[in-house]
N, C-alpha and C. Protein backbone atom coordinates (compact mmCIF):
# COMPACT_ATOMS: atom_id res chain seq x y z
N UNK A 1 -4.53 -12.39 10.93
CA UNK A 1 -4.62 -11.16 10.18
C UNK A 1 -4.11 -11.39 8.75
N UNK A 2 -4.92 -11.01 7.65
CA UNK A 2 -4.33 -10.74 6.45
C UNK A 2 -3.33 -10.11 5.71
N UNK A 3 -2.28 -10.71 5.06
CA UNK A 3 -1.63 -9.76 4.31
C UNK A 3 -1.81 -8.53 3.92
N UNK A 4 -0.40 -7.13 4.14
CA UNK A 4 -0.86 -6.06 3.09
C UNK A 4 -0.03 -6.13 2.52
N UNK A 5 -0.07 -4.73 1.88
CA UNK A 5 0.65 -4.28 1.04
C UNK A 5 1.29 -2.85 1.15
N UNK A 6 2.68 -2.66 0.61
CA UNK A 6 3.37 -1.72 0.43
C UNK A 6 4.35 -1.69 -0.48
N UNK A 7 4.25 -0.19 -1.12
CA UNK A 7 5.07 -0.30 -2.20
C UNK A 7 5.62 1.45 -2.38
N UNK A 8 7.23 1.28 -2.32
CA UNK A 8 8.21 1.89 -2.51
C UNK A 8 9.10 1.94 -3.48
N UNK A 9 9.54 3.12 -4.20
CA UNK A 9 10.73 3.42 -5.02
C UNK A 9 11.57 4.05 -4.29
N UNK A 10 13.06 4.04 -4.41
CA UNK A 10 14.23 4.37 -3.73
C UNK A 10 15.07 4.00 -4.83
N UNK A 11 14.93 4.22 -5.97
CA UNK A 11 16.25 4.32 -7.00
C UNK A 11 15.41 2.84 -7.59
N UNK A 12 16.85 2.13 -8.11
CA UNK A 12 17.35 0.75 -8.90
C UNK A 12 16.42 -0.14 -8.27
N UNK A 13 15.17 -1.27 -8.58
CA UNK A 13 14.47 -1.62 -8.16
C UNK A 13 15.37 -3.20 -8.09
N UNK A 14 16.33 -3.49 -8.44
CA UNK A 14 16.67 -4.47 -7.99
C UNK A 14 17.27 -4.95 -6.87
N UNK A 15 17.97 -3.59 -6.38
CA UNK A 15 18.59 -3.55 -4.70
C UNK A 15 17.30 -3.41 -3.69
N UNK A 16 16.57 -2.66 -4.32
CA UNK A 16 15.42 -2.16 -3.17
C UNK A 16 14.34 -3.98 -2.91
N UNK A 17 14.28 -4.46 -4.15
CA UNK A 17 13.70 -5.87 -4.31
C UNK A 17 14.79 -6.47 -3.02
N UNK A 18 15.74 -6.95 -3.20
CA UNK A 18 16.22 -7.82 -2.43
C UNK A 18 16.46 -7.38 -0.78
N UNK A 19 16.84 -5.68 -0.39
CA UNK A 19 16.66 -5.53 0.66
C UNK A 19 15.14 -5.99 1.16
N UNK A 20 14.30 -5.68 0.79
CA UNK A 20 12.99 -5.92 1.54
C UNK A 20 12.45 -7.46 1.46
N UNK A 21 13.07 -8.03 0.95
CA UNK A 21 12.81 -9.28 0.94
C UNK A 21 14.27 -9.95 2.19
N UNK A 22 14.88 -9.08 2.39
CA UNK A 22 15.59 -9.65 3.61
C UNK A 22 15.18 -9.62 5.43
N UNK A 23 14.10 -8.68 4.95
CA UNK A 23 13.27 -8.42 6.51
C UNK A 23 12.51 -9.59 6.36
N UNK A 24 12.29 -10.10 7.87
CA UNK A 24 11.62 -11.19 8.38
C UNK A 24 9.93 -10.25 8.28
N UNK A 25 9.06 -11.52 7.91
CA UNK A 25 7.73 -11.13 7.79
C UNK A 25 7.43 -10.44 6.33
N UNK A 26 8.52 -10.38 5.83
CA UNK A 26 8.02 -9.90 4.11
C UNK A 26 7.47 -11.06 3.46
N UNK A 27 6.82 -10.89 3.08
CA UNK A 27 6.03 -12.62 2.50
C UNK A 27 6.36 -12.35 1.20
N UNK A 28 6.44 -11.40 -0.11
CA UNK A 28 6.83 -11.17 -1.38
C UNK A 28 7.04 -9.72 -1.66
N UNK A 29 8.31 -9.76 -2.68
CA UNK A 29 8.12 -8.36 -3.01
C UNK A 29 8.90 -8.44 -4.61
N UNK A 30 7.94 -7.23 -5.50
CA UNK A 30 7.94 -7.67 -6.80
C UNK A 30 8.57 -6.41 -7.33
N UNK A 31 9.53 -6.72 -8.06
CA UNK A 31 9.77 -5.23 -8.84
C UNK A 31 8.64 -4.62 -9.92
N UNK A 32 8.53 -3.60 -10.20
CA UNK A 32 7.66 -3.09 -11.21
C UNK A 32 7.68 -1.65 -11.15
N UNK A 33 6.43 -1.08 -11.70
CA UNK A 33 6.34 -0.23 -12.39
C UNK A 33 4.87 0.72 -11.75
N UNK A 34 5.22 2.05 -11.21
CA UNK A 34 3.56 2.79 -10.88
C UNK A 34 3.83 4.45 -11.05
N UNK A 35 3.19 4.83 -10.66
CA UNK A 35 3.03 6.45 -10.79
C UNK A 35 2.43 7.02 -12.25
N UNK A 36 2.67 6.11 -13.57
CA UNK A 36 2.65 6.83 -14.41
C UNK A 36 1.43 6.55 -14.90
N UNK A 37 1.05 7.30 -16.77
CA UNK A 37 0.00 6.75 -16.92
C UNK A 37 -0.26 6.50 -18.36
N UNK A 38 0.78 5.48 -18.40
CA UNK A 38 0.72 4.13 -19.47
C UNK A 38 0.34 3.09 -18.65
N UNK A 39 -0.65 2.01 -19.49
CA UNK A 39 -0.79 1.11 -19.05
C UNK A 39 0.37 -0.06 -19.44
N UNK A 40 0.64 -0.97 -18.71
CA UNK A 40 1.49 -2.19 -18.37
C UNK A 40 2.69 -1.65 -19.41
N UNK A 41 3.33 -0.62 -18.71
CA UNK A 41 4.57 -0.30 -19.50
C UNK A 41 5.83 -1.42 -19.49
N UNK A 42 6.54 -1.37 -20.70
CA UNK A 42 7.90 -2.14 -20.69
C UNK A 42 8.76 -1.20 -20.07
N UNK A 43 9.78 -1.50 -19.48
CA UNK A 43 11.20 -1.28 -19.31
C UNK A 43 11.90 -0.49 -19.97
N UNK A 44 11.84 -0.66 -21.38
CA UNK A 44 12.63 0.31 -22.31
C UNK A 44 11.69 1.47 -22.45
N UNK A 45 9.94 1.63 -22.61
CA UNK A 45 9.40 3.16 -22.43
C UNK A 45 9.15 3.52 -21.17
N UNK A 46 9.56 2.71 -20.15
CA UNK A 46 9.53 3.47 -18.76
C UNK A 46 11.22 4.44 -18.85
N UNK A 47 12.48 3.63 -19.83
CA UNK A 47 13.38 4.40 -19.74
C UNK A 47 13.42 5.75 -20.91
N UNK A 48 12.50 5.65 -21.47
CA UNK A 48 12.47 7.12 -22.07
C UNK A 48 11.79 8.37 -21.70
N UNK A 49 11.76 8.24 -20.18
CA UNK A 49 11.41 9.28 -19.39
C UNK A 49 9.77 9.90 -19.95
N UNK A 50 8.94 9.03 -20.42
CA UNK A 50 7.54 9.68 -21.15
C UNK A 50 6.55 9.15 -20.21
N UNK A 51 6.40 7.91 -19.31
CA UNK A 51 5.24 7.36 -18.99
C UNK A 51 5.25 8.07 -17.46
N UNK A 52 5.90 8.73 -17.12
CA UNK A 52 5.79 8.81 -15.91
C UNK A 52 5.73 8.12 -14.80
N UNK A 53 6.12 6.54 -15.16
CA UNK A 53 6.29 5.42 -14.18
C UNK A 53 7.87 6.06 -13.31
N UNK A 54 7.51 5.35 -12.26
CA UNK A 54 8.71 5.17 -11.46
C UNK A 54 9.35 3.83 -11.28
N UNK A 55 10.40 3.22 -11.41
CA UNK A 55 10.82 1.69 -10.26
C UNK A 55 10.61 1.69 -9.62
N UNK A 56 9.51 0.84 -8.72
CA UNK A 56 9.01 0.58 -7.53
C UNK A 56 9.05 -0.93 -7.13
N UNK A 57 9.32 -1.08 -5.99
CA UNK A 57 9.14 -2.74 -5.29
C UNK A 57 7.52 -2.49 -4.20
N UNK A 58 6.69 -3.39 -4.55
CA UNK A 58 5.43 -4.10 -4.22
C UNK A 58 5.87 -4.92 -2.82
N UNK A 59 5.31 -4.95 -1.84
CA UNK A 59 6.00 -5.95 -0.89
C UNK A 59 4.74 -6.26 -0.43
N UNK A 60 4.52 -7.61 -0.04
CA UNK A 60 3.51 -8.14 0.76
C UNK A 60 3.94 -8.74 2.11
N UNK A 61 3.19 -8.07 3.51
CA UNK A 61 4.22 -8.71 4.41
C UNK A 61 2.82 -8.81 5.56
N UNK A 62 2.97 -9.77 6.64
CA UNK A 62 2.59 -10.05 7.87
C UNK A 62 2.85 -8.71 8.54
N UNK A 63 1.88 -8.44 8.76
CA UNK A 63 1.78 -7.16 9.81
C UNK A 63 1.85 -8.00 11.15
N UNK A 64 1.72 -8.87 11.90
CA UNK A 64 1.54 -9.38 12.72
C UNK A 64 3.02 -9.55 12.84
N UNK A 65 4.20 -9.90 12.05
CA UNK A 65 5.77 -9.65 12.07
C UNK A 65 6.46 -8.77 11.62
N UNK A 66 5.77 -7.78 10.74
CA UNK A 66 6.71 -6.65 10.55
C UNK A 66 5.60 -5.27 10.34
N UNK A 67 5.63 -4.09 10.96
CA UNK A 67 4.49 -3.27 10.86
C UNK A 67 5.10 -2.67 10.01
N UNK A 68 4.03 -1.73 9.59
CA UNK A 68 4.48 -0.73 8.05
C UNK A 68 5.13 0.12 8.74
N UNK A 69 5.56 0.48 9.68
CA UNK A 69 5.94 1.80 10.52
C UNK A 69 7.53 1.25 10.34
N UNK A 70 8.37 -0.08 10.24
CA UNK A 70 9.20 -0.91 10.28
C UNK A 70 9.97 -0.67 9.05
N UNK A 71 8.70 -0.75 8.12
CA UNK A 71 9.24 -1.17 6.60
C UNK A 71 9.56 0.52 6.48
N UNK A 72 8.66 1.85 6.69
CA UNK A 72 9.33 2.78 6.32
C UNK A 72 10.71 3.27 7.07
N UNK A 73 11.16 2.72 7.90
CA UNK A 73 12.41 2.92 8.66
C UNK A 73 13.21 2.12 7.77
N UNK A 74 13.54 1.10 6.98
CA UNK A 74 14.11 0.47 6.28
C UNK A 74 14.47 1.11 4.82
N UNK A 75 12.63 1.51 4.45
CA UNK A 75 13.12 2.92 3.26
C UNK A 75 14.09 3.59 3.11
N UNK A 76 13.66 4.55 4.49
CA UNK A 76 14.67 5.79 4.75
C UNK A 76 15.98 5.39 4.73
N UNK A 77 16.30 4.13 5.36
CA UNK A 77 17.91 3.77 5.97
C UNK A 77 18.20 3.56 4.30
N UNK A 78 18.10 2.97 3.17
CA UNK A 78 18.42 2.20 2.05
C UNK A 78 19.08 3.02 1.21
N UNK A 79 18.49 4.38 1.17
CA UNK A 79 18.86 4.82 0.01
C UNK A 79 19.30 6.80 0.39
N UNK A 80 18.62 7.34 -0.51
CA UNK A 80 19.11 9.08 -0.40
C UNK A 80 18.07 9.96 -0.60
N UNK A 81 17.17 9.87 0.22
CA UNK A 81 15.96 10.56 -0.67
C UNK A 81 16.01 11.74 -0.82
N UNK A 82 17.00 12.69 -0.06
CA UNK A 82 16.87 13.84 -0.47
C UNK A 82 17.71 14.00 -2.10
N UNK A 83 17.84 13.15 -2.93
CA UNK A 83 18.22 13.22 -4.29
C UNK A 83 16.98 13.42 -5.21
N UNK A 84 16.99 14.05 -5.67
CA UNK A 84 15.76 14.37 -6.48
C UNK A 84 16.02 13.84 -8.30
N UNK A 85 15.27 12.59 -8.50
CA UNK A 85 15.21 11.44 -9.44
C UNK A 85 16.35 11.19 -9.70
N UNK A 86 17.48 10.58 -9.27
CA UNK A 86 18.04 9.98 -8.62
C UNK A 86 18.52 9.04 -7.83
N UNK A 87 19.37 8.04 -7.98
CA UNK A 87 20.24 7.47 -6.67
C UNK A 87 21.26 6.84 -6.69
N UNK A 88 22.49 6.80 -6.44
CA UNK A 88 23.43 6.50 -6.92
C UNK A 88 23.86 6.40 -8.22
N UNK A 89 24.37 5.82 -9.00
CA UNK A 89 24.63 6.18 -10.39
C UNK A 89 23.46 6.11 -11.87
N UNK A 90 22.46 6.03 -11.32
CA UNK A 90 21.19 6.15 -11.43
C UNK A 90 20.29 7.10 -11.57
N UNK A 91 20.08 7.71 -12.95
CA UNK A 91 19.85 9.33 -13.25
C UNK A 91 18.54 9.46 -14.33
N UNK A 92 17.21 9.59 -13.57
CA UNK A 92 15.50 9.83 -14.40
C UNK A 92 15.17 9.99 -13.47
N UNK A 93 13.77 10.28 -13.88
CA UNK A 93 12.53 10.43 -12.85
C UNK A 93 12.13 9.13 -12.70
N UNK A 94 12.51 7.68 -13.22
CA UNK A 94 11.57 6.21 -13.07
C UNK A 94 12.57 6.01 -11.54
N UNK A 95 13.73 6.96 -11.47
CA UNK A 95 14.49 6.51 -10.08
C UNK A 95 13.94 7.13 -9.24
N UNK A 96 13.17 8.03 -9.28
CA UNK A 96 12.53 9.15 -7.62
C UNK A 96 12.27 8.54 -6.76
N UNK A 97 12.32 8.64 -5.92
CA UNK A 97 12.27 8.84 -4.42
C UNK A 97 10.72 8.71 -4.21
N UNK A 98 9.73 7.03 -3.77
CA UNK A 98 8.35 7.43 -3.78
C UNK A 98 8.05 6.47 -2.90
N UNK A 99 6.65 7.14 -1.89
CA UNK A 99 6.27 6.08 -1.57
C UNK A 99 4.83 6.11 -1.83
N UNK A 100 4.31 4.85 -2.26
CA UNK A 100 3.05 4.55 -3.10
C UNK A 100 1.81 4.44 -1.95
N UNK A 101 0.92 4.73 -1.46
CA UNK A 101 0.32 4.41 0.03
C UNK A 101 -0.99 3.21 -0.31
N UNK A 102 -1.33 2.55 0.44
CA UNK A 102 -2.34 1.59 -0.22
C UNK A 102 -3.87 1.85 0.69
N UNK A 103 -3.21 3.27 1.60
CA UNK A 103 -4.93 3.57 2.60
C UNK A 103 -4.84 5.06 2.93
N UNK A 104 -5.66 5.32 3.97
CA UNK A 104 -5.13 6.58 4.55
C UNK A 104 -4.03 6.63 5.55
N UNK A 105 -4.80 5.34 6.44
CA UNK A 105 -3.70 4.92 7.09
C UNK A 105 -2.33 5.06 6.83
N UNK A 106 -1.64 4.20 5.76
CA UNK A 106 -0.47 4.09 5.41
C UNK A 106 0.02 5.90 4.78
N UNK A 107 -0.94 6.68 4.50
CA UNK A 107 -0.54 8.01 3.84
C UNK A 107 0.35 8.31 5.22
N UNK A 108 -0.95 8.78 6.67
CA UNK A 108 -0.81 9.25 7.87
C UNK A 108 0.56 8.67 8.45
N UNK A 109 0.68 7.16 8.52
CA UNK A 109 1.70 6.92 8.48
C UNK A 109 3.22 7.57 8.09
N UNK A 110 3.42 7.60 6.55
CA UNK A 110 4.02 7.82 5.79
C UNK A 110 4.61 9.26 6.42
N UNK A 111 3.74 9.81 6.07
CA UNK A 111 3.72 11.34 6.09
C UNK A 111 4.43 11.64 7.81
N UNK A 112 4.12 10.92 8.92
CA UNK A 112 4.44 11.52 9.85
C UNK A 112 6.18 10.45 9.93
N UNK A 113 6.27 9.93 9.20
CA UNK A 113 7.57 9.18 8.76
C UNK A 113 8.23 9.97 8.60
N UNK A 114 8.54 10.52 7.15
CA UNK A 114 8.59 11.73 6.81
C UNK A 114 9.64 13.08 7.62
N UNK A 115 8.53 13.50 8.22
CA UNK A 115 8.67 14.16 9.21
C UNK A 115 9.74 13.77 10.51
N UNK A 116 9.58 12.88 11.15
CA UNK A 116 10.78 12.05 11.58
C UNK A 116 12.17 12.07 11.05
N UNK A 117 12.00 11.52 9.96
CA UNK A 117 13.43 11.19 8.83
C UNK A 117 13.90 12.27 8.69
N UNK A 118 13.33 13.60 7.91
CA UNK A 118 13.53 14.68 8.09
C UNK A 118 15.05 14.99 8.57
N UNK A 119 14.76 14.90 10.39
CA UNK A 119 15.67 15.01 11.03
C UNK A 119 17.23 14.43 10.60
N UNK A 120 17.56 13.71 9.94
CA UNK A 120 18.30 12.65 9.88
C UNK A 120 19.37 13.31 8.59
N UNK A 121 18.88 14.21 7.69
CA UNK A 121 19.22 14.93 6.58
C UNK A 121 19.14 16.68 6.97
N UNK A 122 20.64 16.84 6.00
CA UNK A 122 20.68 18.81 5.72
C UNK A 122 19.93 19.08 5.08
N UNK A 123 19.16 17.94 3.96
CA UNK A 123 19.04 18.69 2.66
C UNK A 123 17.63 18.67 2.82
N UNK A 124 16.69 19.13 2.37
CA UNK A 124 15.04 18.47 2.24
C UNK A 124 15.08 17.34 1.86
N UNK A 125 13.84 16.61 2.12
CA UNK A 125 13.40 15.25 1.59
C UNK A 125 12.92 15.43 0.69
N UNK A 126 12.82 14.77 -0.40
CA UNK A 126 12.55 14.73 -2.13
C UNK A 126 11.17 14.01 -2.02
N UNK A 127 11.05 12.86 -1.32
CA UNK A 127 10.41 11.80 -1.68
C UNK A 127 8.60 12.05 -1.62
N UNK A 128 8.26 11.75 -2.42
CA UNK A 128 6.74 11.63 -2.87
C UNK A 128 5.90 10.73 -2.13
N UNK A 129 4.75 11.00 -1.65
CA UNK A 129 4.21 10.31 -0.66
C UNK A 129 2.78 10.51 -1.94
N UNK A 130 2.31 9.69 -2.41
CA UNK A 130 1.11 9.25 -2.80
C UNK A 130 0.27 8.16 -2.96
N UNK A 131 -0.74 8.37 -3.36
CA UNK A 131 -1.99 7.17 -3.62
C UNK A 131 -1.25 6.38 -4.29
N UNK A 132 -1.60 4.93 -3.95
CA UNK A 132 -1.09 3.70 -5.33
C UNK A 132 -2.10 3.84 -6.26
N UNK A 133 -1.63 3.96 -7.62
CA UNK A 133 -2.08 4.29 -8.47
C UNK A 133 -2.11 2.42 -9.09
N UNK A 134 -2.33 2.25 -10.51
CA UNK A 134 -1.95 0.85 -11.02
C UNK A 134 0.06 0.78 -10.96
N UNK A 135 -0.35 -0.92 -10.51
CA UNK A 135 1.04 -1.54 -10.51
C UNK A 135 1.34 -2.28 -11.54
N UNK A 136 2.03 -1.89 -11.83
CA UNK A 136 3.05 -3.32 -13.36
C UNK A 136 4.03 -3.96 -12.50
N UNK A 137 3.89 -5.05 -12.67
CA UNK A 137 4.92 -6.45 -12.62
C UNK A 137 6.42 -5.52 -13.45
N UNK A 138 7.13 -5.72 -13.03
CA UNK A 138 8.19 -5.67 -14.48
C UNK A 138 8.13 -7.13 -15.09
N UNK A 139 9.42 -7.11 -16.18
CA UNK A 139 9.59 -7.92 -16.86
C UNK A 139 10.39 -9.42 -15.71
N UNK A 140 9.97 -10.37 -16.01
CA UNK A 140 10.84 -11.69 -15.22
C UNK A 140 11.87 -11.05 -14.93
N UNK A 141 13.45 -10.81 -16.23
CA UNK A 141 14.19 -10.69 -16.11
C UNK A 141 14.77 -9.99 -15.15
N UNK A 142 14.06 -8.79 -14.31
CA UNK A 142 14.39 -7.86 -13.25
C UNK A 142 13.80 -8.95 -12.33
N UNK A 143 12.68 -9.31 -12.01
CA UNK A 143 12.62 -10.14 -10.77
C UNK A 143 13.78 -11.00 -9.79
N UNK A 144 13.98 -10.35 -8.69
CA UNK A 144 15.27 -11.82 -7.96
C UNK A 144 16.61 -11.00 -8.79
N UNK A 145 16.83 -10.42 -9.66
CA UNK A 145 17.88 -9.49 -10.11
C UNK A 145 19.27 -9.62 -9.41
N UNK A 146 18.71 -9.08 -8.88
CA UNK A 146 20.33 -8.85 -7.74
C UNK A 146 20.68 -10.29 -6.72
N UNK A 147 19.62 -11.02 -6.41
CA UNK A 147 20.18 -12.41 -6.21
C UNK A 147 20.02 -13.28 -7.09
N UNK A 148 19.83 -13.11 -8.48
CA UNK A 148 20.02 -14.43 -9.01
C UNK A 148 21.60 -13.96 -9.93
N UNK A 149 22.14 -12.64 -9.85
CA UNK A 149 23.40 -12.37 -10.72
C UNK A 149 24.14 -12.58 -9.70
N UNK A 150 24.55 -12.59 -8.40
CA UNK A 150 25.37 -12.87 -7.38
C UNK A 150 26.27 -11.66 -6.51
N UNK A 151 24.85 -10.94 -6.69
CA UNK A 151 24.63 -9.39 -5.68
C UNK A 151 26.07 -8.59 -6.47
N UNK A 152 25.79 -8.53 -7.70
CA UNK A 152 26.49 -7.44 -8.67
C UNK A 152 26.65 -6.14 -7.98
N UNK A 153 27.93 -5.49 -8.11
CA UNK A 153 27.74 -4.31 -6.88
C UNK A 153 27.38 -3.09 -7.74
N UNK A 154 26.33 -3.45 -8.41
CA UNK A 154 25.69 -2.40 -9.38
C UNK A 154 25.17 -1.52 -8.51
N UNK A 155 23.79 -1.84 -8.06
CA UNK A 155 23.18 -1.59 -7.13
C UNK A 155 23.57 -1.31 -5.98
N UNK A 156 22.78 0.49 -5.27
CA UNK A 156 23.07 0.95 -4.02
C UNK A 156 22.32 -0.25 -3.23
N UNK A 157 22.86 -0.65 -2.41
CA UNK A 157 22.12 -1.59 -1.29
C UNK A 157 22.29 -1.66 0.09
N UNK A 158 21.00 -1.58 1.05
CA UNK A 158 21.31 -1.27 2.39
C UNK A 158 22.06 -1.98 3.13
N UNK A 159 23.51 -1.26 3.71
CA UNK A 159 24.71 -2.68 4.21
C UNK A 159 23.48 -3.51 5.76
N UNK A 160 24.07 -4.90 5.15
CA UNK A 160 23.40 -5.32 6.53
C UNK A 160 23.60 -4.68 7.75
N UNK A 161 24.51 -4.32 8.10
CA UNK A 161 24.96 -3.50 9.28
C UNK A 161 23.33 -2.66 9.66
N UNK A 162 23.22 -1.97 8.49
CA UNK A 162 21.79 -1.01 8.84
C UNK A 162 21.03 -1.91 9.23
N UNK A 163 20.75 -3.13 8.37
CA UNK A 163 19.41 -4.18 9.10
C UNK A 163 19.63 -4.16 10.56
N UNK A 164 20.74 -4.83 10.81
CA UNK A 164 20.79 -5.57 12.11
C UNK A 164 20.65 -4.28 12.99
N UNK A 165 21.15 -2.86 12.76
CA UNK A 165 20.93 -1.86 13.67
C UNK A 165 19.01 -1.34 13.38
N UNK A 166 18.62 -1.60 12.87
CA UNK A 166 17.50 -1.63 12.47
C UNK A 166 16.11 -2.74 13.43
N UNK A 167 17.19 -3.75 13.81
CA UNK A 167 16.44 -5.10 14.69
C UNK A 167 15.78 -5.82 13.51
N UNK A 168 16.35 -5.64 12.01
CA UNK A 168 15.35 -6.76 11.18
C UNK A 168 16.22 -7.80 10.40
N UNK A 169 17.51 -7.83 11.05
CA UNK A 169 18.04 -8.91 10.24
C UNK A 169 17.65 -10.61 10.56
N UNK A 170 17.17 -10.89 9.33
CA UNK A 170 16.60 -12.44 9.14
C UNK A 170 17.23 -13.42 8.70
N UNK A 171 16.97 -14.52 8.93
CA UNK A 171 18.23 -15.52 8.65
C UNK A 171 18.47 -15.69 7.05
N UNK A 172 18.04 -14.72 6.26
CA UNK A 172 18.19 -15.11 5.14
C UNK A 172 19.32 -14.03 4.42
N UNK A 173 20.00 -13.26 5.55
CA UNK A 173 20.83 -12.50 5.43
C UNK A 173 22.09 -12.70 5.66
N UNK A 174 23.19 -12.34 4.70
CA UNK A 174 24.67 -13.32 4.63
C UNK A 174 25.18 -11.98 5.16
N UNK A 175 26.59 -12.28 6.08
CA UNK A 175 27.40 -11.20 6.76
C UNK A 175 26.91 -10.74 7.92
């Protein structure tokens, strides 16, 4: 079976990059840029709140080792979605709460996710369930971010504890 694709915002795209690249069967996942509608925006006009981009991580993974039904349980656990643009010390709309869908499938999915998670929160869920629109790469410098600075505790990040209660911790996970 062929690679897909999925792609999520949950705040700071450099924590969300390295959690999903800690599940087994993620084959890549890229920080960047979607929702809005500038083309191949930089970093600094995605931070002046005009393009309507969000931070999003791109993930390409083996469905045959990790189903999308997996990866949105990992979403939910990571971050706060009932924060509305937002997440931890982390304050625009490029931080919202999104998930990008790449079919119908993955919407139907999503959506009855959603609904599930729901349960789990007082507050409503914030998070945006739409079409993938165009993706931007970010810049290198965000790529690998949070593991190539030496997991800076900038970034909200899902404690392994959640992986392993999750059933996706991979050997590429320390603690």
């Amino acid at each position: 079976m062929a690679a897909e694709q999925a792609t999520f915002g949950a705040g700071c795209f450099w924590g969300v990059e390295w959690v999903f690249r800690q599940v087994p069967g993620v084959i890549e996942a890229i920080s960047g840029y979607s929702g809005g509608g500038v083309p191949d925006p930089s970093y600094e006009l995605v931070c002046t709140h005009t393009t309507g981009h969000a931070e999003v991580v791109q993930v390409r993974f083996d469905p045959e080792r990790v189903g999308y039904d997996q990866l949105l349980e990992v979403f939910w656990a990571m971050h706060d979605p009932t924060q509305v643009d937002r997440q931890g010390p982390d304050v625009g709309d490029q931080y919202r709460s999104v998930i990008s869908t790449h079919s119908a499938e993955q919407r139907a999915a999503a959506e009855m996710s959603k609904e599930r998670a729901q349960a789990r929160f007082t507050r409503p869920i914030a998070t945006e369930i739409r079409p993938i629109t165009a993706f931007y790469p970010a810049e290198d410098y965000h790529q690998r971010y949070y593991e190539r600075t030496g997991h800076e505790p900038y970034c909200h990040v899902l404690p392994v504890g959640v992986l392993r209660e999750l059933g996706l911790v991979g050997s590429r996970v320390e603690g």
